[in-house]
N, C-alpha and C. Protein backbone atom coordinates (compact mmCIF):
# COMPACT_ATOMS: atom_id res chain seq x y z
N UNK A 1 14.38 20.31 2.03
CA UNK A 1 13.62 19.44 2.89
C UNK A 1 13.08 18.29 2.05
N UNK A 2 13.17 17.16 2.53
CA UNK A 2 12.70 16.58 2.06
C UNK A 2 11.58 15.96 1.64
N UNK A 3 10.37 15.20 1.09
CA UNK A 3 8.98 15.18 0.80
C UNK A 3 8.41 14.54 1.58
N UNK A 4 9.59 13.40 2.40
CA UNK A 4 8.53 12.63 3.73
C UNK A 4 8.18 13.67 5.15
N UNK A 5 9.85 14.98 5.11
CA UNK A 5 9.78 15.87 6.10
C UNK A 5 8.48 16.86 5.90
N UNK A 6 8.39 17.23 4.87
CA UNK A 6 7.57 17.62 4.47
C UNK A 6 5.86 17.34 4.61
N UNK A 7 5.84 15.85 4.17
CA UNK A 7 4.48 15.32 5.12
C UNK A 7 4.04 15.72 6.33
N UNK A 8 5.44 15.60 7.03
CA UNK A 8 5.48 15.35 8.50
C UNK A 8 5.36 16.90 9.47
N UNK A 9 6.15 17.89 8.65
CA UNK A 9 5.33 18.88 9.07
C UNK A 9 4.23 19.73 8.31
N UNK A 10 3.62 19.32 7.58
CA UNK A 10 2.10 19.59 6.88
C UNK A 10 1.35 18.96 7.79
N UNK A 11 1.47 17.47 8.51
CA UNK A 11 0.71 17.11 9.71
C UNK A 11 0.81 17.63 10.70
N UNK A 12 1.85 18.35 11.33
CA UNK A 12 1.67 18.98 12.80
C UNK A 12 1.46 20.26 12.83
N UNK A 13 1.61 20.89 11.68
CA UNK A 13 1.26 22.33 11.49
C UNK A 13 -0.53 22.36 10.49
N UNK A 14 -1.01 21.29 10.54
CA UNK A 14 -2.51 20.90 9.66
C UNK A 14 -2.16 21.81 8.79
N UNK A 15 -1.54 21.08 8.02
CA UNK A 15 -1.56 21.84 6.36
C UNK A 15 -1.04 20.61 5.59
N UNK A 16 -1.72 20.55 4.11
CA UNK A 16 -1.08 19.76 3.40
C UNK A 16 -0.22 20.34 2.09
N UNK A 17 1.24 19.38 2.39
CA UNK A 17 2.17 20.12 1.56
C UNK A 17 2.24 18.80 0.95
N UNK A 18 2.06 17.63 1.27
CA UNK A 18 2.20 16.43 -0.24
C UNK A 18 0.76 15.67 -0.17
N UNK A 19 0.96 15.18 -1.40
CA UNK A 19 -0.29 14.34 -1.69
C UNK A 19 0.60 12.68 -1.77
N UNK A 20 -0.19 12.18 -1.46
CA UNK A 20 -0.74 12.25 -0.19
C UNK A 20 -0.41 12.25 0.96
N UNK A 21 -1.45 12.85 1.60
CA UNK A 21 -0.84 13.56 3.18
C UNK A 21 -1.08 12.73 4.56
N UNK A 22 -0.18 13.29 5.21
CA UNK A 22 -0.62 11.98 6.53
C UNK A 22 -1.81 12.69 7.47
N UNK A 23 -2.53 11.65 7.69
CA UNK A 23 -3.38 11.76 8.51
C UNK A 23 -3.62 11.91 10.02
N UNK A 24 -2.24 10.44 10.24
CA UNK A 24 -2.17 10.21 11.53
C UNK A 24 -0.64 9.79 12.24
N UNK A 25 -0.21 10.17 13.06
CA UNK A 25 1.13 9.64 13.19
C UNK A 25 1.34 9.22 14.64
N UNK A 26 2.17 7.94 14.82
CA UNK A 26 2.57 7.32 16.15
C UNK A 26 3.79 7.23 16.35
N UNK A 27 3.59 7.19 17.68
CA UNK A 27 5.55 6.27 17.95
C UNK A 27 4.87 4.97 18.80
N UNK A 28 5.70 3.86 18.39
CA UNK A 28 5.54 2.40 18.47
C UNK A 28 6.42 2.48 19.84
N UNK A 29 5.96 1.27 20.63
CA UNK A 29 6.18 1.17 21.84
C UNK A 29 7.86 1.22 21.44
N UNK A 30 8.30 0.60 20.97
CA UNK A 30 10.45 0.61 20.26
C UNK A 30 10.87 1.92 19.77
N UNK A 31 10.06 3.00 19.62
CA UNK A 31 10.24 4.35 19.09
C UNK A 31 10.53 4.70 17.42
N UNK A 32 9.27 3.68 16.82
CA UNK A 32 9.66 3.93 15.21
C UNK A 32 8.51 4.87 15.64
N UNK A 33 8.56 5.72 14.19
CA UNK A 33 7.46 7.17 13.85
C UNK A 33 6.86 6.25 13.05
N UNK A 34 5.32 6.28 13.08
CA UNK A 34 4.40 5.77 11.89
C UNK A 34 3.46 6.90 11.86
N UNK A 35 2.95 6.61 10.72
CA UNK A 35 2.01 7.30 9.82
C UNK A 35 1.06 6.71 9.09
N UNK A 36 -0.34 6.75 8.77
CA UNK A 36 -1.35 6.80 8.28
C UNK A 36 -1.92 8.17 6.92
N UNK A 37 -1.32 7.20 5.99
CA UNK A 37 -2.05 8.68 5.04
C UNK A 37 -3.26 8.36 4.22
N UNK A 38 -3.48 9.46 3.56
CA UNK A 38 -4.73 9.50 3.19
C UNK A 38 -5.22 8.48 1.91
N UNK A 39 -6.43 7.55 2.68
CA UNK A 39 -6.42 6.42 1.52
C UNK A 39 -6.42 5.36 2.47
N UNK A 40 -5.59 5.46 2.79
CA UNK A 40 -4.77 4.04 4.11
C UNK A 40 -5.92 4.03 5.36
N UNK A 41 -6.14 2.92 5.97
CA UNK A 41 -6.84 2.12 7.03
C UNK A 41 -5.99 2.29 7.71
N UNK A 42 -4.79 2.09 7.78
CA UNK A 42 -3.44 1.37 9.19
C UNK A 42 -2.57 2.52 8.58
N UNK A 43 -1.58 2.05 10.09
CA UNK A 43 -0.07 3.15 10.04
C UNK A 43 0.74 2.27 8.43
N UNK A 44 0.83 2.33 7.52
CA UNK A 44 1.57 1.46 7.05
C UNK A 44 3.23 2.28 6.16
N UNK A 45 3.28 3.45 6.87
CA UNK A 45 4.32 4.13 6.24
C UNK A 45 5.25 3.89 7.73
N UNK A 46 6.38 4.02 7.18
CA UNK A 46 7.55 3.57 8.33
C UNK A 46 8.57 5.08 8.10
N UNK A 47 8.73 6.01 8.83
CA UNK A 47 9.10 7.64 8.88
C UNK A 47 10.29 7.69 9.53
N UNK A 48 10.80 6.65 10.52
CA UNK A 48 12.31 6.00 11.05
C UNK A 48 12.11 5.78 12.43
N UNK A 49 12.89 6.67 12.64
CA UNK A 49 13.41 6.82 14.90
C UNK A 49 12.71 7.90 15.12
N UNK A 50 12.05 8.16 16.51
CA UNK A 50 11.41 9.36 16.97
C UNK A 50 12.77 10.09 17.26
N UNK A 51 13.83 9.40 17.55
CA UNK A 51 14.95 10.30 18.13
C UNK A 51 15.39 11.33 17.05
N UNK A 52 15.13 10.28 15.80
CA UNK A 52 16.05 11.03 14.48
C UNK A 52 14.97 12.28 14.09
N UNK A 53 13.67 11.84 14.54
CA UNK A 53 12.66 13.15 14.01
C UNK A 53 12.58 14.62 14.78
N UNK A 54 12.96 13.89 16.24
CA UNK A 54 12.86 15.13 16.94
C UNK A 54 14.33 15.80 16.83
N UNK A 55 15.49 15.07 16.21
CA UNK A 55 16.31 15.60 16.21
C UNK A 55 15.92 16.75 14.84
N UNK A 56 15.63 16.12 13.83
CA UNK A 56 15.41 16.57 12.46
C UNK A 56 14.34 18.26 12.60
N UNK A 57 12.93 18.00 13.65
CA UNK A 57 12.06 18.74 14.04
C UNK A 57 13.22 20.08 14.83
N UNK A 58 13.88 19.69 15.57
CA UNK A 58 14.38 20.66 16.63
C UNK A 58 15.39 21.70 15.56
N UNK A 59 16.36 21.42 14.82
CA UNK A 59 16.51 21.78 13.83
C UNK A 59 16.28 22.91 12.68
N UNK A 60 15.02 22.23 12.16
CA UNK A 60 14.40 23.05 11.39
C UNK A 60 13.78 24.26 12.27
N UNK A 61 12.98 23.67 13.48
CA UNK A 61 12.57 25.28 13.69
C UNK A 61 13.33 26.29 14.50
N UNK A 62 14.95 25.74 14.60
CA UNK A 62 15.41 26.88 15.17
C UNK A 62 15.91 27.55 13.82
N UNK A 63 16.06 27.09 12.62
CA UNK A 63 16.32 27.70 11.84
C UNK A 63 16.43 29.46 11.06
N UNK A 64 17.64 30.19 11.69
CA UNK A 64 16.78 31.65 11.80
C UNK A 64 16.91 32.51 10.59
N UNK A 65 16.90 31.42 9.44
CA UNK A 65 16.12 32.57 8.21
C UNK A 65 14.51 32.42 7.81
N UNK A 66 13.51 31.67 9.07
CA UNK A 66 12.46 31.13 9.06
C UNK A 66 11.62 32.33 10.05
N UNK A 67 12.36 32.97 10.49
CA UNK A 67 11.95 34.16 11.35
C UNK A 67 11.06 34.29 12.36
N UNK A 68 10.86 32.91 13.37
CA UNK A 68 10.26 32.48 14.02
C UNK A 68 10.31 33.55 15.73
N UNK A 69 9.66 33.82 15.74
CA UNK A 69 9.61 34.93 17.35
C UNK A 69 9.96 33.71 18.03
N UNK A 70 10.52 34.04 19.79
CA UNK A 70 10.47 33.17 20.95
C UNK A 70 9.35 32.32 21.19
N UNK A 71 8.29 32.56 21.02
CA UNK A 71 6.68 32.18 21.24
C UNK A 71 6.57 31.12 20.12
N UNK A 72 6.71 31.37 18.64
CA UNK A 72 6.13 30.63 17.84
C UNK A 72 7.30 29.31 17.95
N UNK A 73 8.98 29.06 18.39
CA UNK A 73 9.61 28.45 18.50
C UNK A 73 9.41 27.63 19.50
N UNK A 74 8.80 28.28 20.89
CA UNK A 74 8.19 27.33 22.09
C UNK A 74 7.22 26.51 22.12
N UNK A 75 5.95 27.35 21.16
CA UNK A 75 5.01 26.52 20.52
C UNK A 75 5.23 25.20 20.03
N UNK A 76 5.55 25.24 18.41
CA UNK A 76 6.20 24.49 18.13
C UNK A 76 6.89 23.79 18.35
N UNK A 77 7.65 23.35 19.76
CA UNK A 77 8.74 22.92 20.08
C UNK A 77 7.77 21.75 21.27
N UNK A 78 6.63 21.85 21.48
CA UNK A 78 5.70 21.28 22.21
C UNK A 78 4.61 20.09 21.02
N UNK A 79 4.57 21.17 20.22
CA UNK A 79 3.19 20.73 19.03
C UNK A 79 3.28 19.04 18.80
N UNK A 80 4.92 18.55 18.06
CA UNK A 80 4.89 17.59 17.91
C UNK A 80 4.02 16.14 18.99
N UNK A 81 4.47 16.67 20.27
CA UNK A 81 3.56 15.77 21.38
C UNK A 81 2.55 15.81 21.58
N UNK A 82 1.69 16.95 20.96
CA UNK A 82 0.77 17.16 21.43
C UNK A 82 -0.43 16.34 19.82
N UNK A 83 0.46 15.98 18.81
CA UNK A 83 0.08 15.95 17.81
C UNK A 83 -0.01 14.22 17.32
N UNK A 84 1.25 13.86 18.15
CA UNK A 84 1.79 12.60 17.77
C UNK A 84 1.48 11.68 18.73
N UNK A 85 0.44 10.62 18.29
CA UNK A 85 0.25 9.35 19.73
C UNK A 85 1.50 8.57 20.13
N UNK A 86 1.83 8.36 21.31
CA UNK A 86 2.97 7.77 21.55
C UNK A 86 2.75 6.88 22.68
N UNK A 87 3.07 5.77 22.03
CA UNK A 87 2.73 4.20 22.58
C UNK A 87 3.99 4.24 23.08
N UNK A 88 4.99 4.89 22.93
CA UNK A 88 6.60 4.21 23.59
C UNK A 88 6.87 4.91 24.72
N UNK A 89 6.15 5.53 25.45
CA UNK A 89 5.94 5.68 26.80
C UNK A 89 6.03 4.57 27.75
């Protein structure tokens, strides 16, 4: 995984796995992912396409040497929206 993926789920699961960690994350009315990390005033990290994240997100947690029950995969499979402001509505 990589260290920005990594940010990215240390933010929706509130845990920090890099330094520095994001704080805050959006999708822009055009559907880029931004982020706010720690230190930073503004979104000023650029994370790509929401398409490519939720593709990237959907992915990882079906992943089944991660040993995720039905429940913790449904969870999760919600969290990101519930986590992420999204202006591209």
């Amino acid at each position: 995984m990589s260290i920005k993926m990594m940010a990215i789920v240390g933010f929706i699961v509130e845990g920090k796995f890099t330094t520095p960690s994001i704080e805050q994350m959006m999708v822009t009315s055009d559907g880029i992912l931004m982020a706010r990390v720690t230190g930073d005033i503004g979104y000023n990290d650029i994370l790509g396409s929401v398409s490519d994240f939720k593709r990237n997100w959907d992915k990882l947690i079906h992943l089944p040497n991660l040993g995720l029950s039905a429940d913790e995969i449904r969870h999760l499979e919600i969290l990101p929206s519930v986590s992420i402001q999204n202006y591209g509505d």
